[in-house]
N, C-alpha and C. Protein backbone atom coordinates (compact mmCIF):
# COMPACT_ATOMS: atom_id res chain seq x y z
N UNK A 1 19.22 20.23 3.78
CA UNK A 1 19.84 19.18 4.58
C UNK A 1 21.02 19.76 5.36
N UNK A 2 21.28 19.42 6.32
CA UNK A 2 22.20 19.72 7.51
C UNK A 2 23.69 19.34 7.18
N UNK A 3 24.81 19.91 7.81
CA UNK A 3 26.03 19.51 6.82
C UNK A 3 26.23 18.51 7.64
N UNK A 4 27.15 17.45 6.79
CA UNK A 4 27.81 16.23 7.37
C UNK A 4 28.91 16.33 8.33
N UNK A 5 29.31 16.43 9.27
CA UNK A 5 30.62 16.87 9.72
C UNK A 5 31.49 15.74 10.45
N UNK A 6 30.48 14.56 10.10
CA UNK A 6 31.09 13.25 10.49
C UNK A 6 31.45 12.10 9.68
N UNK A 7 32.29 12.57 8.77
CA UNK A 7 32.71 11.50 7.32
C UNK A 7 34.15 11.83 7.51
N UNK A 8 35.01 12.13 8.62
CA UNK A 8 36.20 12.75 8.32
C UNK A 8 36.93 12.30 9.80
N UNK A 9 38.21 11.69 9.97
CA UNK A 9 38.58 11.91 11.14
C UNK A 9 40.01 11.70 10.86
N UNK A 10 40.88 12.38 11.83
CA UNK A 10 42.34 12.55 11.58
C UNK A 10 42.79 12.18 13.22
N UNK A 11 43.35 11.92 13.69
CA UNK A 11 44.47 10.95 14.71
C UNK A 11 45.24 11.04 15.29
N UNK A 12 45.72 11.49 16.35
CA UNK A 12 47.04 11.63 16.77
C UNK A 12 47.04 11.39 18.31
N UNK A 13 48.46 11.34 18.42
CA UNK A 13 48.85 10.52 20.20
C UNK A 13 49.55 11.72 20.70
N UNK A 14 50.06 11.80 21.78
CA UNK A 14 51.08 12.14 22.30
C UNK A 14 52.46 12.01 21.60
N UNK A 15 53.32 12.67 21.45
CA UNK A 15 54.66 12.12 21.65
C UNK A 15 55.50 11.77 22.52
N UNK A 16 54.59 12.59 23.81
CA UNK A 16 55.72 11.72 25.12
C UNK A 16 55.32 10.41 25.74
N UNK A 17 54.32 9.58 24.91
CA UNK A 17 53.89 8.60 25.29
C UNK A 17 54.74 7.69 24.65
N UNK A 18 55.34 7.84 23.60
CA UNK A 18 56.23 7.08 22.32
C UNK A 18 57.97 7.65 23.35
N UNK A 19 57.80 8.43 24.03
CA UNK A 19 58.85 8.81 24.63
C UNK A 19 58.93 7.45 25.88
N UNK A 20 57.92 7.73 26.33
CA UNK A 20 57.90 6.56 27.77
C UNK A 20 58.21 5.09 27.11
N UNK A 21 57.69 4.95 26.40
CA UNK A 21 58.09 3.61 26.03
C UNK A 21 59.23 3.29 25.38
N UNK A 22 59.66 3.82 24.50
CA UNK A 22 61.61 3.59 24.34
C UNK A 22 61.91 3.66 25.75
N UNK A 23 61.57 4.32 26.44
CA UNK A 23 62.58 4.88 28.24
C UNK A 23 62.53 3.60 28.46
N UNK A 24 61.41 2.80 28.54
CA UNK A 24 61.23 1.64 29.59
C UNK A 24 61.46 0.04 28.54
N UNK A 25 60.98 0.58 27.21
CA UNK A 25 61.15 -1.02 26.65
C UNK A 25 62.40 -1.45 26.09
N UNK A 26 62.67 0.00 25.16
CA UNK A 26 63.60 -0.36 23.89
C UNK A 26 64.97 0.09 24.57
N UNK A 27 65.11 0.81 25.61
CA UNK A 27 66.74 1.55 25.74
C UNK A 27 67.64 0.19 26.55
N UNK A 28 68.47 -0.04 26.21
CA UNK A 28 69.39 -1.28 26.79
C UNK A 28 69.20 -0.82 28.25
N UNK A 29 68.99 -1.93 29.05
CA UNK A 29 69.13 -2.01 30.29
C UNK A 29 70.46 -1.59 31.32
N UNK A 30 71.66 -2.10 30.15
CA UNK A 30 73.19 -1.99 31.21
C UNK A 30 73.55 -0.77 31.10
N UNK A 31 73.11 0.36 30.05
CA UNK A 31 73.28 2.06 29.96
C UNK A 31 72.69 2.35 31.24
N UNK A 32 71.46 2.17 31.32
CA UNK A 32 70.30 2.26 32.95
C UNK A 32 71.09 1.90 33.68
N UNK A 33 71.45 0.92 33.84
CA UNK A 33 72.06 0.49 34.80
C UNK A 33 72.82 1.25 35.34
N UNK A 34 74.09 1.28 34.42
CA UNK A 34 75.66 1.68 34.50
C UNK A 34 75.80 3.54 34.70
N UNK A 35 74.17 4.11 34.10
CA UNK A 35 74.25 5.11 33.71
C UNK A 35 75.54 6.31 32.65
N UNK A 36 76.13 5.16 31.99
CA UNK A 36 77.37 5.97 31.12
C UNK A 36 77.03 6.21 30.17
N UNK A 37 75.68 6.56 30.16
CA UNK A 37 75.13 7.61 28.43
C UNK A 37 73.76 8.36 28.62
N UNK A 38 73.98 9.18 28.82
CA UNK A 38 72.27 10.02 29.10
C UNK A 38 71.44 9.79 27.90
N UNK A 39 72.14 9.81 27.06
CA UNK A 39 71.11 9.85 26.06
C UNK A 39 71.90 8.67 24.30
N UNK A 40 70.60 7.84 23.86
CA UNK A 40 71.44 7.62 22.39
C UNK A 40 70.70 7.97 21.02
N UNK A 41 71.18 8.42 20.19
CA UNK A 41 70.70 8.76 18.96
C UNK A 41 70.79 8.07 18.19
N UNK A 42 69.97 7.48 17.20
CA UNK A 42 69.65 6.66 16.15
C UNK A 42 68.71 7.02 15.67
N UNK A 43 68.57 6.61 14.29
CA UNK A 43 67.27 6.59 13.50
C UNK A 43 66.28 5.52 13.54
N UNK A 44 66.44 4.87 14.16
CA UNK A 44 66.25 3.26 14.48
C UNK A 44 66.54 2.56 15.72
N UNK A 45 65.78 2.12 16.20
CA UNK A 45 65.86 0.62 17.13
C UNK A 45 65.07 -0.18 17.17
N UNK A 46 65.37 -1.37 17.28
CA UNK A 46 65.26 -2.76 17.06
C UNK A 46 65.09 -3.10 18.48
N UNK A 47 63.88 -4.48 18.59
CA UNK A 47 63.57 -5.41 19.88
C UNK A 47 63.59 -6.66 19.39
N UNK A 48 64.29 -7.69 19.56
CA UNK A 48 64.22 -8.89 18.94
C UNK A 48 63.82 -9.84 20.22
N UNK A 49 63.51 -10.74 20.43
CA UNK A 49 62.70 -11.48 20.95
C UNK A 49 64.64 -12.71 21.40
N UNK A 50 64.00 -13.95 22.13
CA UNK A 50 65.55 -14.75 22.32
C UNK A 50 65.66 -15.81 20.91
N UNK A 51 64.96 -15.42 20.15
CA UNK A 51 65.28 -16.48 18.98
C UNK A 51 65.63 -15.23 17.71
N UNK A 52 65.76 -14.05 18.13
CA UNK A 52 66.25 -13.04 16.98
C UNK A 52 65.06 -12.78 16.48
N UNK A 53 63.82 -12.87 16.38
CA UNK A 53 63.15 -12.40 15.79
C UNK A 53 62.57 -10.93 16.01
N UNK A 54 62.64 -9.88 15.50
CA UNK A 54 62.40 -8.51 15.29
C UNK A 54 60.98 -8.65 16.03
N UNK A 55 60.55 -8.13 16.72
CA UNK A 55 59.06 -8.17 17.90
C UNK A 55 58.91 -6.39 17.65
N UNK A 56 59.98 -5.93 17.61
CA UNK A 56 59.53 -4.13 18.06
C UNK A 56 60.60 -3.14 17.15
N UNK A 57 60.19 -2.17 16.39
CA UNK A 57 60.79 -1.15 15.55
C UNK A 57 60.66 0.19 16.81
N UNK A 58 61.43 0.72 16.97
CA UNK A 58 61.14 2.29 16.98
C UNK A 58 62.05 2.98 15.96
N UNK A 59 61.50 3.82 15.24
CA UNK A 59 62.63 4.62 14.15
C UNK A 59 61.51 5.85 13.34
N UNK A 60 62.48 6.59 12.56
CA UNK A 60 61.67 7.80 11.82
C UNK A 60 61.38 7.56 10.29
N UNK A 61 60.63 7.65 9.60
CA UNK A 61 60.41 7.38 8.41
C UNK A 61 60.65 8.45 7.59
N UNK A 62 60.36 8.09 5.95
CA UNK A 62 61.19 9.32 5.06
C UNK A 62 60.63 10.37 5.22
N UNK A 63 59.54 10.41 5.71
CA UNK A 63 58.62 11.79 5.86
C UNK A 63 58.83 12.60 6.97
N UNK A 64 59.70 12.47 8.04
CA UNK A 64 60.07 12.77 9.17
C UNK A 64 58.74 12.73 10.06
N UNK A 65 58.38 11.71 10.25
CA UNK A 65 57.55 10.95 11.15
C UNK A 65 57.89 10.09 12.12
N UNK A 66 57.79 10.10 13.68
CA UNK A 66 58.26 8.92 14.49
C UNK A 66 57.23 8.20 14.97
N UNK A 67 57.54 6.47 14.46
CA UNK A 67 56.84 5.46 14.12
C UNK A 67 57.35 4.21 15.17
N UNK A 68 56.33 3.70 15.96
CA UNK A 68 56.72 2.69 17.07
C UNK A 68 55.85 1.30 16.05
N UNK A 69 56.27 0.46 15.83
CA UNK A 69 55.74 -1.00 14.89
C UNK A 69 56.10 -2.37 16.30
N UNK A 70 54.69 -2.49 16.35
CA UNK A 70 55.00 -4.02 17.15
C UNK A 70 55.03 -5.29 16.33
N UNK A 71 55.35 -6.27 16.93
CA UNK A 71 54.92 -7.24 15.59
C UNK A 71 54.77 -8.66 16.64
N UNK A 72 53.83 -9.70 16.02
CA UNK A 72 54.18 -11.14 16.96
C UNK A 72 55.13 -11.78 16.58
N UNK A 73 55.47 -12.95 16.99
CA UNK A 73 55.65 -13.62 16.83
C UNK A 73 56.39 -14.58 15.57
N UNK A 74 55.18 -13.84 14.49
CA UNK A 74 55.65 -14.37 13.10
C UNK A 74 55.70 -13.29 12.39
N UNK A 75 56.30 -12.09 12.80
CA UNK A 75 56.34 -11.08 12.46
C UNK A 75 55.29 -10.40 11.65
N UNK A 76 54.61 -10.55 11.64
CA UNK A 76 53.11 -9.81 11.29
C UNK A 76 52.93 -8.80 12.06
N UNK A 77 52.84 -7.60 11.90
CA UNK A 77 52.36 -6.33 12.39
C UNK A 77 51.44 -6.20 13.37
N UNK A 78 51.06 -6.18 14.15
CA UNK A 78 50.19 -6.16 15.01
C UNK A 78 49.43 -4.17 15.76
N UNK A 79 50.38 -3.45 16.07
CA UNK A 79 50.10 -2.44 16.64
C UNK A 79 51.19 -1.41 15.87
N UNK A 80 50.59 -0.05 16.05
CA UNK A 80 51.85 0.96 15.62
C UNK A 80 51.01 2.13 15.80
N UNK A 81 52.04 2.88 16.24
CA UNK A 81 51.85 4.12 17.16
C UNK A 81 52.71 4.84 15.77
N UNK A 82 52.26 6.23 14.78
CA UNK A 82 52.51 6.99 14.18
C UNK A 82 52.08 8.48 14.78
N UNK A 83 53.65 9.57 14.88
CA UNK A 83 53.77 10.40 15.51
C UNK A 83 54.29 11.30 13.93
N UNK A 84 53.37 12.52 13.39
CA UNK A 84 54.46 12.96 12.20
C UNK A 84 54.54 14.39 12.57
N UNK A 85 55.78 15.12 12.00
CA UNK A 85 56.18 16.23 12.55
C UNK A 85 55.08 17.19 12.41
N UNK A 86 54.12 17.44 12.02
CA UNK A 86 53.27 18.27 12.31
C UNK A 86 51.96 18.02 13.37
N UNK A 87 52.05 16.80 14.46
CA UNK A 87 51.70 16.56 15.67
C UNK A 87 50.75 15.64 15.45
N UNK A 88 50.09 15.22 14.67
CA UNK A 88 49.14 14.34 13.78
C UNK A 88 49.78 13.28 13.50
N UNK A 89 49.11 12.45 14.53
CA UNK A 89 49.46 10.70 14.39
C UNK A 89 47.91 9.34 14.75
N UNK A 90 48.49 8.50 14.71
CA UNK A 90 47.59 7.28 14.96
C UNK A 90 47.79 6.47 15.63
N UNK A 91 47.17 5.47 16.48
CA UNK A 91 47.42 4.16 17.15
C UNK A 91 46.53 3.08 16.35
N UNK A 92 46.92 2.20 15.67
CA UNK A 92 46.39 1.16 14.91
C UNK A 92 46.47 -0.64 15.28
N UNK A 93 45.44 -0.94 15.40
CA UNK A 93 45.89 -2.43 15.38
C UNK A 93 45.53 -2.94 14.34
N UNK A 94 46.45 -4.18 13.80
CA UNK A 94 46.18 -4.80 12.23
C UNK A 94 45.84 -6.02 12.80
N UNK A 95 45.13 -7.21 11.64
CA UNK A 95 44.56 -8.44 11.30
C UNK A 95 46.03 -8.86 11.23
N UNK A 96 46.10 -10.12 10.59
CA UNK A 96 46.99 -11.31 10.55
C UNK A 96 47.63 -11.02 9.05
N UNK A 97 46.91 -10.47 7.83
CA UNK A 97 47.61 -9.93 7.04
C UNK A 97 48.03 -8.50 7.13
N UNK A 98 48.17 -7.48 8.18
CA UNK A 98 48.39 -6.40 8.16
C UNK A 98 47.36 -5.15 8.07
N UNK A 99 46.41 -5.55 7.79
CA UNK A 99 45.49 -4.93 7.36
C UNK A 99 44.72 -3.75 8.74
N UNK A 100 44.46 -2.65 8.24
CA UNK A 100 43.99 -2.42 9.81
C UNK A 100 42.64 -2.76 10.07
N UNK A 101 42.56 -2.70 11.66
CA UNK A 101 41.40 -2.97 12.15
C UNK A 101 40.48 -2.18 13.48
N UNK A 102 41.49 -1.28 13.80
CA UNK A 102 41.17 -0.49 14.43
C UNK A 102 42.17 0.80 14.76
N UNK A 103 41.36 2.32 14.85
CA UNK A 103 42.17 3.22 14.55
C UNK A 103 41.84 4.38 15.63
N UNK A 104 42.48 4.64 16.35
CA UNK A 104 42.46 5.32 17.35
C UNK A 104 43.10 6.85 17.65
N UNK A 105 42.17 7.55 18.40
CA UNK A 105 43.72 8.84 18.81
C UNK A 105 42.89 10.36 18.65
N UNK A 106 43.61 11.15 18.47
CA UNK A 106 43.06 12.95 18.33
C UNK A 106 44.21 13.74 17.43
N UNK A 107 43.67 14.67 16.91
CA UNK A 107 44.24 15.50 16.27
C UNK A 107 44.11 16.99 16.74
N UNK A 108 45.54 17.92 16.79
CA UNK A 108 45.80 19.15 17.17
C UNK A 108 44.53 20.05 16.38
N UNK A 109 43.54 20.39 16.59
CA UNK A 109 42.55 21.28 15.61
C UNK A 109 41.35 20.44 15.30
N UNK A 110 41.66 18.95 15.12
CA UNK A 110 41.13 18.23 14.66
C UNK A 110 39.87 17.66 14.90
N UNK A 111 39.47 16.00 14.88
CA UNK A 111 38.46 15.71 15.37
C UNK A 111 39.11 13.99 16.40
N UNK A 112 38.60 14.12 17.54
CA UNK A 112 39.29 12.82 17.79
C UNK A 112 38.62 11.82 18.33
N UNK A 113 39.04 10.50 18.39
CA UNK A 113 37.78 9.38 17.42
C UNK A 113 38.25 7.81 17.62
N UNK A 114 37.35 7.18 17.30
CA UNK A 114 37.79 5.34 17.31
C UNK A 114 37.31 5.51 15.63
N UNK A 115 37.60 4.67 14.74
CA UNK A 115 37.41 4.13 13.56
C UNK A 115 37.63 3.00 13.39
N UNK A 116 36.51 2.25 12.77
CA UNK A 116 37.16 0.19 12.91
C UNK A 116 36.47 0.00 11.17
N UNK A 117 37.24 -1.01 10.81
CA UNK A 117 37.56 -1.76 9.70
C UNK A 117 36.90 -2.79 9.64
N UNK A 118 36.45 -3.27 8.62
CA UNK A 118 35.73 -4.84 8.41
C UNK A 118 37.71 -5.40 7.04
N UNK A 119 36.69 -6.35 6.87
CA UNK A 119 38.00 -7.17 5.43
C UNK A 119 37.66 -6.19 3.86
N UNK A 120 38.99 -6.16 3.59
CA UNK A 120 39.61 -5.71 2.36
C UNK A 120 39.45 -4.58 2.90
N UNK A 121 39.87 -3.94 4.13
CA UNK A 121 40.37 -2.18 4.76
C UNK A 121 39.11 -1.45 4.11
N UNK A 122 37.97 -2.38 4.70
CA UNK A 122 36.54 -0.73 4.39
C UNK A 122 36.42 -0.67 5.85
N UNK A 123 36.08 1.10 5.54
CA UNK A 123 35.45 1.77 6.70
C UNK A 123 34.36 1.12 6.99
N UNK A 124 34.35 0.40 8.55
CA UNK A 124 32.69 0.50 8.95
C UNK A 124 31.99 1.29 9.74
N UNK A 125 32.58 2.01 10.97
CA UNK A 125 32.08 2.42 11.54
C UNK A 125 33.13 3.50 12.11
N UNK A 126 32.63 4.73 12.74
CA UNK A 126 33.66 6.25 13.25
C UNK A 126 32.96 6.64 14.30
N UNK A 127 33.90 6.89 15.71
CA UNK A 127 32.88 7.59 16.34
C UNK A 127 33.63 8.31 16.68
N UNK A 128 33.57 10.06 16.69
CA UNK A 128 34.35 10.89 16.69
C UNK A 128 33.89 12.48 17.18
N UNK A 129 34.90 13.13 17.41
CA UNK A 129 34.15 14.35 18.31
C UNK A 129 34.85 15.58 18.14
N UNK A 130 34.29 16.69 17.35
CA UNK A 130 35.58 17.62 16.70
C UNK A 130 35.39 18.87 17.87
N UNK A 131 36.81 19.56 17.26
CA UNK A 131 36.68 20.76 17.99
C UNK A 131 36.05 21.71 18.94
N UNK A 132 35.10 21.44 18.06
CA UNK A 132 33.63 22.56 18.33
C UNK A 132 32.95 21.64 19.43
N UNK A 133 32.92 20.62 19.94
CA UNK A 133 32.29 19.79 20.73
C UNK A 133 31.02 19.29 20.13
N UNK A 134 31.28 18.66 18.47
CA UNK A 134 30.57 17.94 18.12
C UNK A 134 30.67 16.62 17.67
N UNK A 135 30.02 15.80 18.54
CA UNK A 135 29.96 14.42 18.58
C UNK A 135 29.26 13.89 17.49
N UNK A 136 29.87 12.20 16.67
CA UNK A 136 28.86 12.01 15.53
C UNK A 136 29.72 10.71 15.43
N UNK A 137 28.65 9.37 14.86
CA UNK A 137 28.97 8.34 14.79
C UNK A 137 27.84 7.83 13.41
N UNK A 138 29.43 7.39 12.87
CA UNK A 138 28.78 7.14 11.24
C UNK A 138 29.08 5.49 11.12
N UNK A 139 28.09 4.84 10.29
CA UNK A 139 27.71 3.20 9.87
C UNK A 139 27.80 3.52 8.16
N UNK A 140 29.32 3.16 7.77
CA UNK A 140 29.73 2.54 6.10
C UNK A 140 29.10 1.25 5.94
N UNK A 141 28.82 1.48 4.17
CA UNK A 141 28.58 -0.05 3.57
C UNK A 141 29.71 -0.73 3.63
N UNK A 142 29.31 -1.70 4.15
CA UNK A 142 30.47 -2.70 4.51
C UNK A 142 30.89 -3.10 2.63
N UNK A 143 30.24 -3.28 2.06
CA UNK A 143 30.52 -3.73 0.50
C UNK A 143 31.40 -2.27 -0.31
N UNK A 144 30.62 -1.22 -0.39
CA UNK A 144 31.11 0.51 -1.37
C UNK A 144 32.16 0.82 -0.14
N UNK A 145 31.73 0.89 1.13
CA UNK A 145 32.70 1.91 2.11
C UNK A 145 32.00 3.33 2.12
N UNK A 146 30.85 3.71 1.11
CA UNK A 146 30.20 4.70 1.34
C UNK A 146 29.55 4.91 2.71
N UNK A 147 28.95 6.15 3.20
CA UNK A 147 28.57 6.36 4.72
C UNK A 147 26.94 5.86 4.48
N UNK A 148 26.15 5.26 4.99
CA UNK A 148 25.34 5.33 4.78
C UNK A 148 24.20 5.93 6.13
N UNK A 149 24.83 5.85 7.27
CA UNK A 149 23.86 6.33 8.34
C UNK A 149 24.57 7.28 9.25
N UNK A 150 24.70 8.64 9.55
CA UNK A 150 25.19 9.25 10.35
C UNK A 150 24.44 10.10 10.98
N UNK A 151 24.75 9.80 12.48
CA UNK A 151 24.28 10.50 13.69
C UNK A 151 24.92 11.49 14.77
N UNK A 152 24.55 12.61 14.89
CA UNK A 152 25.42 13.80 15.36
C UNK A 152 24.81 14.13 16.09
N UNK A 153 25.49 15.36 16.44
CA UNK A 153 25.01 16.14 17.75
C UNK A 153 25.41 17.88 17.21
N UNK A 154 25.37 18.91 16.53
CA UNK A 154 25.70 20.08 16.12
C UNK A 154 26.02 20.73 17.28
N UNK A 155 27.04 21.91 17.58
CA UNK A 155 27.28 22.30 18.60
C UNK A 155 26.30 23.37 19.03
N UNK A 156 25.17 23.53 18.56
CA UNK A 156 24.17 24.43 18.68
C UNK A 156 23.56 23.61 19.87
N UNK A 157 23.27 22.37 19.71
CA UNK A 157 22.74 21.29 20.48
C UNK A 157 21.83 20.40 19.74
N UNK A 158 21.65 20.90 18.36
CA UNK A 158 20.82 20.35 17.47
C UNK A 158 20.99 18.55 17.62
N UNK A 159 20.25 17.77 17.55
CA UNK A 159 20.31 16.08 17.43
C UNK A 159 20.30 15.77 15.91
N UNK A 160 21.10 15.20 14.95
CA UNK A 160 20.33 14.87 13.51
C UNK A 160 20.32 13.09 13.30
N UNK A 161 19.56 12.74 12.73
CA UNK A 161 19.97 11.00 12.36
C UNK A 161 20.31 11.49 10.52
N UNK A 162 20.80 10.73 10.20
CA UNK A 162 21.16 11.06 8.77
C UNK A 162 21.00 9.56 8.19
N UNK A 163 20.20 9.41 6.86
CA UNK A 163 20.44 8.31 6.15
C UNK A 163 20.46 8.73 4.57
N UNK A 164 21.89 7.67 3.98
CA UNK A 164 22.37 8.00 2.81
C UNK A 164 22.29 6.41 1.91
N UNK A 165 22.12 6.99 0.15
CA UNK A 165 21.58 6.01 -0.18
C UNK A 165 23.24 4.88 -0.73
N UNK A 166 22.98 4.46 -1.95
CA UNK A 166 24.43 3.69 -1.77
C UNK A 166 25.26 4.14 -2.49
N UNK A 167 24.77 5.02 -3.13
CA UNK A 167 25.85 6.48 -3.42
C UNK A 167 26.73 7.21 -2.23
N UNK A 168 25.96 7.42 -1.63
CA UNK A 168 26.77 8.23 -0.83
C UNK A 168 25.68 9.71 -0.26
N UNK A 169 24.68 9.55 -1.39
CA UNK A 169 24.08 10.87 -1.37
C UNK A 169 22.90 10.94 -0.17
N UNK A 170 22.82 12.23 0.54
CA UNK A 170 22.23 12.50 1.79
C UNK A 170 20.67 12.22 1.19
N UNK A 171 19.79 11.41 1.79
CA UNK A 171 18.41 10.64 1.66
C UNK A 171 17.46 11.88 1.89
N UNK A 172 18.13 11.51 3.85
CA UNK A 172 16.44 11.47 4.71
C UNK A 172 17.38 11.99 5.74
N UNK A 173 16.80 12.80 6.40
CA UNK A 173 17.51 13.65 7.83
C UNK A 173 16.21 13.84 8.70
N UNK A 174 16.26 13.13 10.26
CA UNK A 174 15.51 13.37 11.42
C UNK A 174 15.74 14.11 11.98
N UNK A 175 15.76 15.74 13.07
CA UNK A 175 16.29 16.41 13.64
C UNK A 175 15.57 16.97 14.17
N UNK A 176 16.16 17.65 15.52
CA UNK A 176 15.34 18.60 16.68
C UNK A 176 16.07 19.70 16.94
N UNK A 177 15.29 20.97 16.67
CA UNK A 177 16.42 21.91 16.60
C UNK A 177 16.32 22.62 18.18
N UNK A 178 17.07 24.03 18.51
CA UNK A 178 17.34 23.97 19.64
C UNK A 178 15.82 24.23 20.64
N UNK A 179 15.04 24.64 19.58
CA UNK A 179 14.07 25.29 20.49
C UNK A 179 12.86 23.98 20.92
N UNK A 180 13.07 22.84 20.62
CA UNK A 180 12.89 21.83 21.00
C UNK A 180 11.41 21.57 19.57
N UNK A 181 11.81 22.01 18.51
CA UNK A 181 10.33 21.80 17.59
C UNK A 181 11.21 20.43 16.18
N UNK A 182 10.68 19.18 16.39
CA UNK A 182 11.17 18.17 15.52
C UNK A 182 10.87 18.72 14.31
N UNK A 183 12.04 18.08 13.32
CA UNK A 183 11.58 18.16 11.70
C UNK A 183 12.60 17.01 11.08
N UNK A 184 11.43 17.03 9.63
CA UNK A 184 11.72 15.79 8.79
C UNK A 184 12.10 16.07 7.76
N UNK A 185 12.98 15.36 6.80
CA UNK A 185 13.42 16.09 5.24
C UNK A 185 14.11 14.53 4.56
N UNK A 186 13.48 15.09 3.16
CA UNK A 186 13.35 13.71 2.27
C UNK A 186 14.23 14.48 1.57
N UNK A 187 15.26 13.93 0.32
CA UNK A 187 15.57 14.54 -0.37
C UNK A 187 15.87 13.37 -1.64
N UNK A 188 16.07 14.20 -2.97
CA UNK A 188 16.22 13.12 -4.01
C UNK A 188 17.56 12.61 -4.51
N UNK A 189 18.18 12.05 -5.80
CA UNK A 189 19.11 12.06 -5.81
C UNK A 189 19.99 12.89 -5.78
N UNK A 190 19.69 13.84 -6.29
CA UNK A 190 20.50 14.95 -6.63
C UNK A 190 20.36 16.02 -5.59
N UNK A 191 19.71 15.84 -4.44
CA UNK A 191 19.94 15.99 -3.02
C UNK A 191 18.86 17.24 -2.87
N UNK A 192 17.66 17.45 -3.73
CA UNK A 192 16.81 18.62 -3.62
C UNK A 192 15.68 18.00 -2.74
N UNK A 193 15.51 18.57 -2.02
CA UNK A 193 14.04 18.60 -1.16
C UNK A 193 13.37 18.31 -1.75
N UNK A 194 12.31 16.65 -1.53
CA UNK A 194 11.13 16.73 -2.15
C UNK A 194 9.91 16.81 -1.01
N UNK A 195 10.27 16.72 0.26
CA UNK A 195 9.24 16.72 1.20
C UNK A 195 10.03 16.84 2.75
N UNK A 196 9.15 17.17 3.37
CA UNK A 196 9.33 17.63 4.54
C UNK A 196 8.58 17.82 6.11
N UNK A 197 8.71 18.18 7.24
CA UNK A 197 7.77 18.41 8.37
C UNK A 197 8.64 19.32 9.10
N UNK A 198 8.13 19.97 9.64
CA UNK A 198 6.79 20.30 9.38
C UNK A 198 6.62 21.34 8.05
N UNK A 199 5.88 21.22 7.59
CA UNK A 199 5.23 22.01 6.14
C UNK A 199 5.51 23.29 6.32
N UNK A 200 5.72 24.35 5.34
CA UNK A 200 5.83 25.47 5.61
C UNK A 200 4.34 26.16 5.28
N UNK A 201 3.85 27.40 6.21
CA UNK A 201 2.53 27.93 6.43
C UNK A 201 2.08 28.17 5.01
N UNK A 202 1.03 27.80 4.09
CA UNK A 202 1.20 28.36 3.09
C UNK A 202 0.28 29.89 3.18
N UNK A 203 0.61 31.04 2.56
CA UNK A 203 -0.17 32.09 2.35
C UNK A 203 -1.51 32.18 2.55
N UNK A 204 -1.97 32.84 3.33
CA UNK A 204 -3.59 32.87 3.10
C UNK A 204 -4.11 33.94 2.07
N UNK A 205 -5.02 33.11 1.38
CA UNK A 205 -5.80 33.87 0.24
C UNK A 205 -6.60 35.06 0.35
N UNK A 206 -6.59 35.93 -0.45
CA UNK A 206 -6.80 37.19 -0.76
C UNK A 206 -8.68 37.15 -0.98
């Protein structure tokens, strides 16, 4: 069976995009204005809305990570942009309890990707594209969160469909390799070949 290389995705933004937006949302207007501070330092800033309510965080967390948090209305979380010092971050939007629901972005080395959420934060679905310029979009049990169907592209050019049972464990693999000749592969639980296409030649008899 063919390796999985689409069960995995890691995230990240820009940081000068988290830059543009303090410039334009969060920095007081009468500094702009007045221009009497090039620059301000904090660990923190705050957007409150005209009734005081907190709408927008920008600040660094204990991990030395810089973290943009939107929120509505009733302060429920809504969006957040995570930037952490080793360049690896996320863009997330959450449900009404916080929960996420969609996960966005690229990683330095990495693989970069959409990922979306069903209720109680299971993976359902990834579509993502690593390094090597290999593309692959995987379908979780909405119930385990295990992968159960993943479809790629190998940077050889190979095509595979992948189906997994509710373990987790690799089934059944469809694939066309480069020289354009299809093949089929069954496998058991314990992931050994029990059948296949095309057949291998058997020996001719003596």
């Amino acid at each position: 069976m063919s390796k999985r290389t689409w069960l995995y995705v890691a995230l990240t933004l820009s940081g000068g995009f988290i830059g543009g937006v303090a410039a334009t949302q969060l920095a007081p207007s009468t500094a702009i204005a007045s221009r009497a501070a090039r620059s301000i330092k904090a660990s923190e800033f705050v957007l409150v809305d005209s009734d005081g309510t907190k709408r927008a965080a920008l600040q660094m967390t204990d991990d030395h990570s810089a973290e943009l948090v939107m929120y509505d209305a009733s302060s429920r979380e809504r969006a957040n942009i995570l930037v952490t010092k080793n360049g690896v971050g996320t863009i997330g939007f959450s449900e009404d309890a916080g929960a996420p629901k969609v996960l966005i972005g690229a990683a330095p080395g990495g693989r970069d990707g959409v990922t979306l959420y069903g209720q109680n934060n299971k993976l359902l679905a990834g579509l993502t594209v690593g390094n090597n310029n290999e593309p692959s979009l995987t379908l979780y049990d909405p119930n385990t969160g295990r992968a159960r169907v993943g479809l790629g592209v190998a940077s050889n050019g190979t095509p595979a469909l992948a189906l997994f049972d509710g373990n987790g464990k690799d089934r059944a693999e469809l694939h066309i390799n480069p020289n354009g000749k299809p093949g089929l592969a069954l496998a058991d639980e314990n992931g050994k070949t029990i059948a296949g296409m095309p057949a291998k030649e058997q020996p001719s008899a003596q």
